[in-house]
C-alpha atoms as a PDB file:
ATOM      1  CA  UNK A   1      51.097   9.295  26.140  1.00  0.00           C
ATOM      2  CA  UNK A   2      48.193   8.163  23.944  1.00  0.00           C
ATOM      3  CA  UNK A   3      44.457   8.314  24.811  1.00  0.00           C
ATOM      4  CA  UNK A   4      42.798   4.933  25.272  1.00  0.00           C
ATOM      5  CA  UNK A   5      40.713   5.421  21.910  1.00  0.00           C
ATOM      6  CA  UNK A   6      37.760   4.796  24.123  1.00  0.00           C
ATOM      7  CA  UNK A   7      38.168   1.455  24.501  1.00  0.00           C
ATOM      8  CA  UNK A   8      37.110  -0.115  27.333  1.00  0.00           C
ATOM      9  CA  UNK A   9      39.362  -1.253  29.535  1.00  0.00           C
ATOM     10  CA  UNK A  10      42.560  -0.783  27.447  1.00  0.00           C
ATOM     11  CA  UNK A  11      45.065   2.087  28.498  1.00  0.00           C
ATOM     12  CA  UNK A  12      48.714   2.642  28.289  1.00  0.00           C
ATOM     13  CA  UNK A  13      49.157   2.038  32.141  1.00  0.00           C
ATOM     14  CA  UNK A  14      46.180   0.769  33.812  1.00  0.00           C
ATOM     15  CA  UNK A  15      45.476  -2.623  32.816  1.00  0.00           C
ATOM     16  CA  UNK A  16      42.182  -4.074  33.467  1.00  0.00           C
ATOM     17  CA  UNK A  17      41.148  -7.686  33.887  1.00  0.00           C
ATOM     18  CA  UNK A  18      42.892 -10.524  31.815  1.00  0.00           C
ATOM     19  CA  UNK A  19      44.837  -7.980  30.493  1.00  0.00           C
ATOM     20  CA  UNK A  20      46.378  -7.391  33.882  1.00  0.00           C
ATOM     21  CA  UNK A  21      46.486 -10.854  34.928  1.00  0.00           C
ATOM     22  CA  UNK A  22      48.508 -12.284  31.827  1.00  0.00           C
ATOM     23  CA  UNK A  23      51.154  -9.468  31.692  1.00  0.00           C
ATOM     24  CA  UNK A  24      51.612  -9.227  35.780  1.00  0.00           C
ATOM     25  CA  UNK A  25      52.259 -13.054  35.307  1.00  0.00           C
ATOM     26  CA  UNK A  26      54.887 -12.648  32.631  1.00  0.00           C
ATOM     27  CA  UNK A  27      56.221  -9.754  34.390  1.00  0.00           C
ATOM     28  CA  UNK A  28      56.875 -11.479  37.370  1.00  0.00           C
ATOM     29  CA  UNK A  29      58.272 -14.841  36.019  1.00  0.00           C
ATOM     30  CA  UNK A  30      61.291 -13.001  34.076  1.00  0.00           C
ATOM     31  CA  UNK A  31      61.738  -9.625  35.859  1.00  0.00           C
ATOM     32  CA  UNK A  32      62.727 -11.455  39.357  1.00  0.00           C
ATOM     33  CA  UNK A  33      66.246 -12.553  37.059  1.00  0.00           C
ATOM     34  CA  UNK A  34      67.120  -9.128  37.163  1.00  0.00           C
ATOM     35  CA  UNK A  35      67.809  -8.779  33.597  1.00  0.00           C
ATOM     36  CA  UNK A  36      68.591 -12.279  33.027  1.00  0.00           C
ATOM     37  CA  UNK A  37      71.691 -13.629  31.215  1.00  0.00           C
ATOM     38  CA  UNK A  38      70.694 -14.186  27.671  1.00  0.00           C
ATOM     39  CA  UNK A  39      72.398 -17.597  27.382  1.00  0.00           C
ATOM     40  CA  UNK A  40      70.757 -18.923  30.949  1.00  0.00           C
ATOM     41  CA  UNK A  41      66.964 -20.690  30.485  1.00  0.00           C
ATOM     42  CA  UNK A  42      63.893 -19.301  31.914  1.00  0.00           C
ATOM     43  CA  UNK A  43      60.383 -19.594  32.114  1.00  0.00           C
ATOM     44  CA  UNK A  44      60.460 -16.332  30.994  1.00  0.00           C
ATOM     45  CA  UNK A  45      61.398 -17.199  27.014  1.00  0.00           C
ATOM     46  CA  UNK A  46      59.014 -19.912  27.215  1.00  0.00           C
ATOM     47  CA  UNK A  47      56.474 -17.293  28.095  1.00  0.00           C
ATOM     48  CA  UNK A  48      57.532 -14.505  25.821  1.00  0.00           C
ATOM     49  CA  UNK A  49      57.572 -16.980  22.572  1.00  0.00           C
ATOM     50  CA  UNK A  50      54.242 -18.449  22.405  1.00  0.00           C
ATOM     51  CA  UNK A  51      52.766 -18.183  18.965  1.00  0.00           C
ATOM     52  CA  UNK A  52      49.560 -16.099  20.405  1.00  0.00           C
ATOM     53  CA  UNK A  53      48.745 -13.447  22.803  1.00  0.00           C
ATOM     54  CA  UNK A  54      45.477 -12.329  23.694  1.00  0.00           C
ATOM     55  CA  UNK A  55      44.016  -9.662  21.799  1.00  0.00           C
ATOM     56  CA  UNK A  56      43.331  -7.707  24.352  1.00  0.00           C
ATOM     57  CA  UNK A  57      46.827  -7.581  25.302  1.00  0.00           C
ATOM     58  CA  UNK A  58      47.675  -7.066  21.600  1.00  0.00           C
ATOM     59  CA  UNK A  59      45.459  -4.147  21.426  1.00  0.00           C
ATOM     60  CA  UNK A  60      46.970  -2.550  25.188  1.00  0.00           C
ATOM     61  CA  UNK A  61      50.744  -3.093  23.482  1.00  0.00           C
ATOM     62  CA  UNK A  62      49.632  -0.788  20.861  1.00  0.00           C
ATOM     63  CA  UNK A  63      48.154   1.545  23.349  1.00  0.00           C
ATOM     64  CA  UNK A  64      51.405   1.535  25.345  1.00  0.00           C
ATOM     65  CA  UNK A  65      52.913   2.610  22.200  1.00  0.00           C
ATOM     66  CA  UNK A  66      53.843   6.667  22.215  1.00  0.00           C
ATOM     67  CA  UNK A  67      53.994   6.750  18.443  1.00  0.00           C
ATOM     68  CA  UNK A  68      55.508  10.689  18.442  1.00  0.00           C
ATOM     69  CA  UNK A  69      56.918  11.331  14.964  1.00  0.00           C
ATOM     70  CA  UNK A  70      59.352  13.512  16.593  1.00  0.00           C
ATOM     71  CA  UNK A  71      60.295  11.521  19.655  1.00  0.00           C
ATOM     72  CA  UNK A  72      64.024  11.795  19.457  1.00  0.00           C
ATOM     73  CA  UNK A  73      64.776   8.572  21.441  1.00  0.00           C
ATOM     74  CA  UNK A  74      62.417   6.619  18.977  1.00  0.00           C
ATOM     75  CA  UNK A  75      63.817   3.957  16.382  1.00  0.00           C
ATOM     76  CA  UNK A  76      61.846   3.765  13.016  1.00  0.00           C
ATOM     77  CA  UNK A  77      58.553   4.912  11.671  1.00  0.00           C
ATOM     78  CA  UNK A  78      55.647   6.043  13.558  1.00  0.00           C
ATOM     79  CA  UNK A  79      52.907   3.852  11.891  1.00  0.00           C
ATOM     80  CA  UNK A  80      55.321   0.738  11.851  1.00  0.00           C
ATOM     81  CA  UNK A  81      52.968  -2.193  12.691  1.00  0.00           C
ATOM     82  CA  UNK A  82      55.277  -3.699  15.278  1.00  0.00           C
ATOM     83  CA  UNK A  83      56.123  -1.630  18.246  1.00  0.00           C
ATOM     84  CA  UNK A  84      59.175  -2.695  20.818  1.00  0.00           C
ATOM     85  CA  UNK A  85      59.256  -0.491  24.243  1.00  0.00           C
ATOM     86  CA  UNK A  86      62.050  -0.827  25.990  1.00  0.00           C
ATOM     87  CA  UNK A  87      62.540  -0.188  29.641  1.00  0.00           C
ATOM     88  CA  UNK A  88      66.594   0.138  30.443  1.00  0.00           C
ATOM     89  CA  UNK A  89      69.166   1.268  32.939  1.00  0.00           C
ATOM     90  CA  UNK A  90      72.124   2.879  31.511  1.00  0.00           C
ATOM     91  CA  UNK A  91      73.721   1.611  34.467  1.00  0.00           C
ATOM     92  CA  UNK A  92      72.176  -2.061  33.538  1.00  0.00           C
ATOM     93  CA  UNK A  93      75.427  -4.610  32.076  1.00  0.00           C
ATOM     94  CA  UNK A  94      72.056  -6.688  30.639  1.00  0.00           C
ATOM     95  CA  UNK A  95      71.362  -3.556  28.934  1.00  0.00           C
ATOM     96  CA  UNK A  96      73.825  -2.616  27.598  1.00  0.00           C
ATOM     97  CA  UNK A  97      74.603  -6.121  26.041  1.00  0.00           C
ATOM     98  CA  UNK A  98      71.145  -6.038  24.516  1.00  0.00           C
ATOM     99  CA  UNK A  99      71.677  -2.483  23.181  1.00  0.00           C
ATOM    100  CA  UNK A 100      75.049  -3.536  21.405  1.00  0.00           C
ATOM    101  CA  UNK A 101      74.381  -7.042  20.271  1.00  0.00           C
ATOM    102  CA  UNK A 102      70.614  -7.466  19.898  1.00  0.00           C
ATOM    103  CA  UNK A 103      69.645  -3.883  19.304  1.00  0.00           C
ATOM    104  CA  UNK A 104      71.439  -3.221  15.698  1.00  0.00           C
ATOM    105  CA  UNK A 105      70.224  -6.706  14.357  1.00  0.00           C
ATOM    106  CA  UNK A 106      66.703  -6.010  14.486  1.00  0.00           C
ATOM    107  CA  UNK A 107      67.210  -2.200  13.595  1.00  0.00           C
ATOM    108  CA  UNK A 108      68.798  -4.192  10.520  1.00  0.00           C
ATOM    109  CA  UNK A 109      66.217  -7.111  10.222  1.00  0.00           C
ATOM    110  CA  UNK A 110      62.850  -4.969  10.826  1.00  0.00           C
ATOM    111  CA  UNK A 111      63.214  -1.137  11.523  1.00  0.00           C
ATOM    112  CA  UNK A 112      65.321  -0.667   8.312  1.00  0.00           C
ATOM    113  CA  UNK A 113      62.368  -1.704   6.167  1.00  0.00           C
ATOM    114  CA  UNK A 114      59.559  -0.197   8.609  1.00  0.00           C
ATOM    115  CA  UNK A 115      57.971  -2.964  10.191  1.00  0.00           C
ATOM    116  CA  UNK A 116      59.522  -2.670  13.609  1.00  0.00           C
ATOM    117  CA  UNK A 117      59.569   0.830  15.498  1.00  0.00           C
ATOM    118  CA  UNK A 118      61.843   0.933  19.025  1.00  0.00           C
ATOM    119  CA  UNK A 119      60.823   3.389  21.749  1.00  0.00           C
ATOM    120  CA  UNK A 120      63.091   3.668  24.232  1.00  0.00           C
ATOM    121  CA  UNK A 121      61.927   4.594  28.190  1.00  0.00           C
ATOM    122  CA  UNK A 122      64.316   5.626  30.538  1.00  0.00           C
ATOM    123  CA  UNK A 123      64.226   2.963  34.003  1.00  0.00           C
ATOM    124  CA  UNK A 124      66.679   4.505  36.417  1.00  0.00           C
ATOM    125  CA  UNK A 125      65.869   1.768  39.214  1.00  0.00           C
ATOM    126  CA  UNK A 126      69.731   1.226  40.203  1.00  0.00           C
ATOM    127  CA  UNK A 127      70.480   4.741  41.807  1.00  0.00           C
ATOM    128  CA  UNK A 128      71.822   7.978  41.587  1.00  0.00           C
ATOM    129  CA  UNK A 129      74.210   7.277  38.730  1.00  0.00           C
ATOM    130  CA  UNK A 130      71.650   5.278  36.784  1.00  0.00           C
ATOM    131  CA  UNK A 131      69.443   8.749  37.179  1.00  0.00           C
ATOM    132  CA  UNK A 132      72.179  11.358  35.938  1.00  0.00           C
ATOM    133  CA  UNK A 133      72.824   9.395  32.984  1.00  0.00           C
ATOM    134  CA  UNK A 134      69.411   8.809  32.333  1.00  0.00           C
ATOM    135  CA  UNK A 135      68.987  12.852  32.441  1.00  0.00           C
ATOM    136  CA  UNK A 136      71.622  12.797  30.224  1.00  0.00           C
ATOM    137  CA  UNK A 137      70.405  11.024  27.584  1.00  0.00           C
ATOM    138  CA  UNK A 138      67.244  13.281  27.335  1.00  0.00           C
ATOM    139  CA  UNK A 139      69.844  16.486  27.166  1.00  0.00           C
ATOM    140  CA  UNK A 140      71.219  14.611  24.539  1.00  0.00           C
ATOM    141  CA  UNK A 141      68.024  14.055  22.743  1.00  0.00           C
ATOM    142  CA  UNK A 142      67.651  17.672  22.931  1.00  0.00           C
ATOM    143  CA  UNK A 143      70.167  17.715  20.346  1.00  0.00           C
ATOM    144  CA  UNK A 144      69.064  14.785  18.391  1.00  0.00           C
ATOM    145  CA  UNK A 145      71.973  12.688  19.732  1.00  0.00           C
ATOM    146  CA  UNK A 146      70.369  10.306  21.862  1.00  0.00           C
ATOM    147  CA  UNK A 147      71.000   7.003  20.220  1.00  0.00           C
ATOM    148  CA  UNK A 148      74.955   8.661  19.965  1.00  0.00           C
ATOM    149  CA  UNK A 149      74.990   9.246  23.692  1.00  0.00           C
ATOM    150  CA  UNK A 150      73.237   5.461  24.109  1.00  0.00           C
ATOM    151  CA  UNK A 151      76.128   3.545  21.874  1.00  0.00           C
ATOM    152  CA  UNK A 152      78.708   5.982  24.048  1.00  0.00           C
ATOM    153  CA  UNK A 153      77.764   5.533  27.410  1.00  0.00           C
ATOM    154  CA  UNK A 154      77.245   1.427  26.860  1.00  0.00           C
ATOM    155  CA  UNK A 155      80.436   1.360  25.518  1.00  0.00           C
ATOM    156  CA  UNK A 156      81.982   3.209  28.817  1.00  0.00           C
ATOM    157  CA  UNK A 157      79.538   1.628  31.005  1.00  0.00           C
ATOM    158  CA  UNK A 158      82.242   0.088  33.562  1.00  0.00           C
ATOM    159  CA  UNK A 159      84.475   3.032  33.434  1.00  0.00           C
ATOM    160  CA  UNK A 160      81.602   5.121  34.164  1.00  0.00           C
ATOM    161  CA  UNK A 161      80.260   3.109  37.065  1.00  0.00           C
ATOM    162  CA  UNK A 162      83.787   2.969  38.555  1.00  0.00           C
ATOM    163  CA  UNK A 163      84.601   6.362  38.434  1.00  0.00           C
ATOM    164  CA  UNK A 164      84.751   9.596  40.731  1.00  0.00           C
ATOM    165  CA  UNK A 165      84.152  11.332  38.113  1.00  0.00           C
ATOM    166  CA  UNK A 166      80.810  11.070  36.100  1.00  0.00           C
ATOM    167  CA  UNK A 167      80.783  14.541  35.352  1.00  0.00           C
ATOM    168  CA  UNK A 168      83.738  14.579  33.689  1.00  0.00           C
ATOM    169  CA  UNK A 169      83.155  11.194  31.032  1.00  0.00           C
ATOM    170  CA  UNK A 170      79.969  12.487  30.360  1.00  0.00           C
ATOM    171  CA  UNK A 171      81.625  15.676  29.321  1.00  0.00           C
ATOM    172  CA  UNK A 172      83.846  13.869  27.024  1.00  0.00           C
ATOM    173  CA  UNK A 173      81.109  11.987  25.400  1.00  0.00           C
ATOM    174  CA  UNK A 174      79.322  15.296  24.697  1.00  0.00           C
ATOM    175  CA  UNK A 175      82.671  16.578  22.892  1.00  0.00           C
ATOM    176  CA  UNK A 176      83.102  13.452  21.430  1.00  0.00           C
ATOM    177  CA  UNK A 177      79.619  13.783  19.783  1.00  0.00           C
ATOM    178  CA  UNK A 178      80.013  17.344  18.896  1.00  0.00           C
ATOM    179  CA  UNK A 179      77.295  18.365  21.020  1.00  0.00           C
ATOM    180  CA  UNK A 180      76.460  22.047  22.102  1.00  0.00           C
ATOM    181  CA  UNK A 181      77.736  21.418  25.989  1.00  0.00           C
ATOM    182  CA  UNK A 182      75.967  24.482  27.338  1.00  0.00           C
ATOM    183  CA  UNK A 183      72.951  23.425  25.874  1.00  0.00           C
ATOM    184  CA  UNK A 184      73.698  19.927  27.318  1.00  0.00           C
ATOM    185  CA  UNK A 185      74.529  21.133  30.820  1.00  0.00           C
ATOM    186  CA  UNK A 186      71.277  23.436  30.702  1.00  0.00           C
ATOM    187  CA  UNK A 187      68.777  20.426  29.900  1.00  0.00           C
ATOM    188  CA  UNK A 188      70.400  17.991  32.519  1.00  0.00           C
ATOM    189  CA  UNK A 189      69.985  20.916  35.049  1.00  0.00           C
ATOM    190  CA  UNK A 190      66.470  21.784  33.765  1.00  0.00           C
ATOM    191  CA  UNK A 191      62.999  20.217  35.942  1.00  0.00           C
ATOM    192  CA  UNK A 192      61.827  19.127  32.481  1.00  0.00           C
ATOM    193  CA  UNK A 193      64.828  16.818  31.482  1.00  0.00           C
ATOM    194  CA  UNK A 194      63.541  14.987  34.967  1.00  0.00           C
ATOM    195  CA  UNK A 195      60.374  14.886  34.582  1.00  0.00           C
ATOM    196  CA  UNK A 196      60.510  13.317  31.342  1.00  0.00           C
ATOM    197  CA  UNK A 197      62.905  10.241  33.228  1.00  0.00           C
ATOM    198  CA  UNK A 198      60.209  10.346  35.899  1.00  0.00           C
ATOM    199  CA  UNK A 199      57.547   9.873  33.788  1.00  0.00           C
ATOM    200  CA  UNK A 200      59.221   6.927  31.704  1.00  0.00           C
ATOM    201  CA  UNK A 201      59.655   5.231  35.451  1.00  0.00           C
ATOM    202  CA  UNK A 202      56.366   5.810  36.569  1.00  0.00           C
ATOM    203  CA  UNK A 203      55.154   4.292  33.433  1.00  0.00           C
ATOM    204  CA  UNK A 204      57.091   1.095  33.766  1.00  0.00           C
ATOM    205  CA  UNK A 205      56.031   0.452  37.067  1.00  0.00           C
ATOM    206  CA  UNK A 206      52.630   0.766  36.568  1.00  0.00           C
ATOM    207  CA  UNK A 207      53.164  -2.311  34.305  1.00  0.00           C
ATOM    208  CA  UNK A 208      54.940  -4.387  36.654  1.00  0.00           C
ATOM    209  CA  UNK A 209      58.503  -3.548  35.658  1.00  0.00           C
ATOM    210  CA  UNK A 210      60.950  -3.734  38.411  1.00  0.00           C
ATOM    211  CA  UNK A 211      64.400  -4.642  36.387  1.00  0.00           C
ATOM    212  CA  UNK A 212      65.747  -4.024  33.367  1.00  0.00           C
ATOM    213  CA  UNK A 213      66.329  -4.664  30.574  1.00  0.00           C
ATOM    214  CA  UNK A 214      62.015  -5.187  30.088  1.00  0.00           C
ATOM    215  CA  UNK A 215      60.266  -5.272  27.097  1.00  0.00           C
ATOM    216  CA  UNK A 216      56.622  -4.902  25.536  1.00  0.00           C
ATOM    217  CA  UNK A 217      56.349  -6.248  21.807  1.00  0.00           C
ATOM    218  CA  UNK A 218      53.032  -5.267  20.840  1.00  0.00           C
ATOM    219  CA  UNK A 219      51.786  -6.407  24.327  1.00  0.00           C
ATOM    220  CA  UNK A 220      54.054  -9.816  24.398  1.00  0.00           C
ATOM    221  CA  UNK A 221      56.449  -9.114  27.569  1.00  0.00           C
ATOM    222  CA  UNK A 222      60.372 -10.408  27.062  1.00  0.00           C
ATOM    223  CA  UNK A 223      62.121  -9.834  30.609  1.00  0.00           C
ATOM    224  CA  UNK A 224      65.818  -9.671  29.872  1.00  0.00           C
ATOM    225  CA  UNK A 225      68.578  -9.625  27.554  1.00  0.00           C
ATOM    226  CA  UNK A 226      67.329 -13.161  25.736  1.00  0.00           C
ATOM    227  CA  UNK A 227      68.828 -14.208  22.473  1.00  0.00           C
ATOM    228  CA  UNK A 228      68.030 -13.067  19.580  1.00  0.00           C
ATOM    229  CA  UNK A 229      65.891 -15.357  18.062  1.00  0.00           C
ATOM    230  CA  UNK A 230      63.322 -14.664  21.307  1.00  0.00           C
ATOM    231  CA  UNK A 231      63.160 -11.018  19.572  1.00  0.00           C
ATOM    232  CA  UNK A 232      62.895 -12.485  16.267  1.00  0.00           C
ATOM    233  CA  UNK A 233      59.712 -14.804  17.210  1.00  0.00           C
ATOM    234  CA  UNK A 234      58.157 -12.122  18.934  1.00  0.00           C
ATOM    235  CA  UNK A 235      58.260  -9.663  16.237  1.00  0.00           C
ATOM    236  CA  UNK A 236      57.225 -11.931  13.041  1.00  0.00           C
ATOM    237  CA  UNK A 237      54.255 -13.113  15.394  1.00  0.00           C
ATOM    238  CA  UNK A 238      53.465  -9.557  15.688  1.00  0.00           C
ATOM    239  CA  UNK A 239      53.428  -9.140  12.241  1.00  0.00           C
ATOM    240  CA  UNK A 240      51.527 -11.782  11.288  1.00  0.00           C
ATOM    241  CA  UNK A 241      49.134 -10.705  13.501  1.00  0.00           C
ATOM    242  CA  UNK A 242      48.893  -7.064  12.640  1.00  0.00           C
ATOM    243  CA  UNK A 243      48.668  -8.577   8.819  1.00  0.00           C
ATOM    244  CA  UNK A 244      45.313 -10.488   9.579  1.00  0.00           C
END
C-alpha cells in the first residue's frame, strides 16, 4: 500500500476532513443499490459524472492507487495517469456484468494506449463462496492467470453459485487454463493467499464500501455496474485533469 508522501491529511484509507465528507456522501448514495442495475437511474451517476472533484480527493485517489509493476491482478501501466480500483464479488451478478461488458471496452478505449491502469481488490462481502473464489483468484495470480480465472469464473458464475460442488468447477477452470493445480491448491490453502483477500476488504471498508461492484477513478466514486459512458466521463475528466 503506498505511503502518504507526507501529505497532510491524504492516505490510502484514512480520509481526513472534506476528503471524508465528499466520498462517504457518494459512497452512501450509490452503494445502498447494492450494485445497482446499470440501465436503472440514480443519484449515484449524477454524482459520479460531475465535471470536477476536489483536489484533495483527486490527490487521495492517487494515493489509494497501489501502483506495483508486478501486481498480477493489475490492468495496464504503472505510471498511467488515470487509475480505476475496483472493489468486486466474484459472487456479485453486477460484477460480473461490468467485468464482461464494461471492463474490455475501456481496457480497449484507455489501458491499451496507457492512460487508464485497473487494479482490481478482492470484496468478498456475500459469504463463504464469495471468499473461496476470491482465494482463488490470488492462487491464480500466483501463476499469472488472474484475469483468465476472472473471465472463467464470471462466465460460470450461476453454475458456480448453484452448485455442491465448488471444488470441483474451480478445478476445471484451473485445467482449463493450464494451470499448475498443486501449486493452485497450495496457495488457496496457504495464510498468505487470505491475507491478501483480507487486506483488499479491510481496505474497502475503510472507504465506505459495503457492495459491490465500487469504484474509485482517481478519487471520483462510481457505485455500481453504470453504463458505459459514466466510465467514459469519469476517465477523460481524469485526464484532463492530470494533463493541467
Amino acid at each position: 500500500m503506498p505511503k502518504d508522501g507526507g501529505k497532510k491529511g491524504i492516505s490510502p484509507l484514512l480520509l481526513g476532513g472534506a476528503v471524508l465528507t465528499a466520498l462517504v456522501i457518494a459512497v452512501v448514495v450509490g452503494i445502498r443499490l447494492e450494485g445497482g442495475d446499470a440501465d436503472e437511474e440514480s443519484p449515484t451517476e449524477i454524482a459520479s459524472t460531475v465535471d470536477h472533484i476536489d483536489p484533495e480527493q483527486r490527490e487521495w485517489g492517487q494515493a489509494l492507487a497501489r501502483r506495483d509493476a508486478d501486481d498480477p491482478m493489475a490492468l495496464g501501466e504503472a505510471d498511467a495517469p488515470v487509475v480505476l480500483v475496483a472493489y468486486s464479488d466474484f459472487a456479485c451478478p453486477y460484477c460480473a456484468k461490468w467485468a464482461q461488458e464494461t471492463q474490455p471496452e475501456l481496457v480497449e478505449r484507455y489501458v491499451e494506449s496507457g492512460d487508464l491502469r485497473i487494479e482490481w481488490r478482492e470484496f468478498p462481502y456475500l459469504g463463504e463462496l464469495s471468499q473461496t473464489l476470491s482465494v482463488g483468484a490470488v492462487a491464480a495470480g500466483e501463476q499469472e492467470a488472474f484475469w483468465e480465472y476472472q473471465e472463467a469464473v464470471f462466465e460460470r458464475q450461476e453454475e458456480i453459485k448453484s452448485s455442491d460442488d465448488t471444488d470441483g468447477i474451480l478445478d476445471e477452470i484451473v485445467e482449463e487454463l493450464g494451470l499448475d493445480a498443486d501449486r493452485f491448491h497450495e496457495a488457496m490453502e496457504a495464510d498468505r493467499s487470505g491475507i491478501a483477500v483480507g487486506h483488499d476488504f479491510v481496505e474497502g471498508q475503510r472507504i465506505g464500501v459495503s457492495a459491490t461492484p465500487a469504484f474509485i477513478v482517481n478519487g471520483d466514486p462510481i457505485m455500481g455496474a453504470l453504463p458505459l459512458d459514466v466510465f467514459v466521463r469519469s476517465v477523460d475528466t481524469a485526464l484532463a485533469v492530470a494533463e493541467e
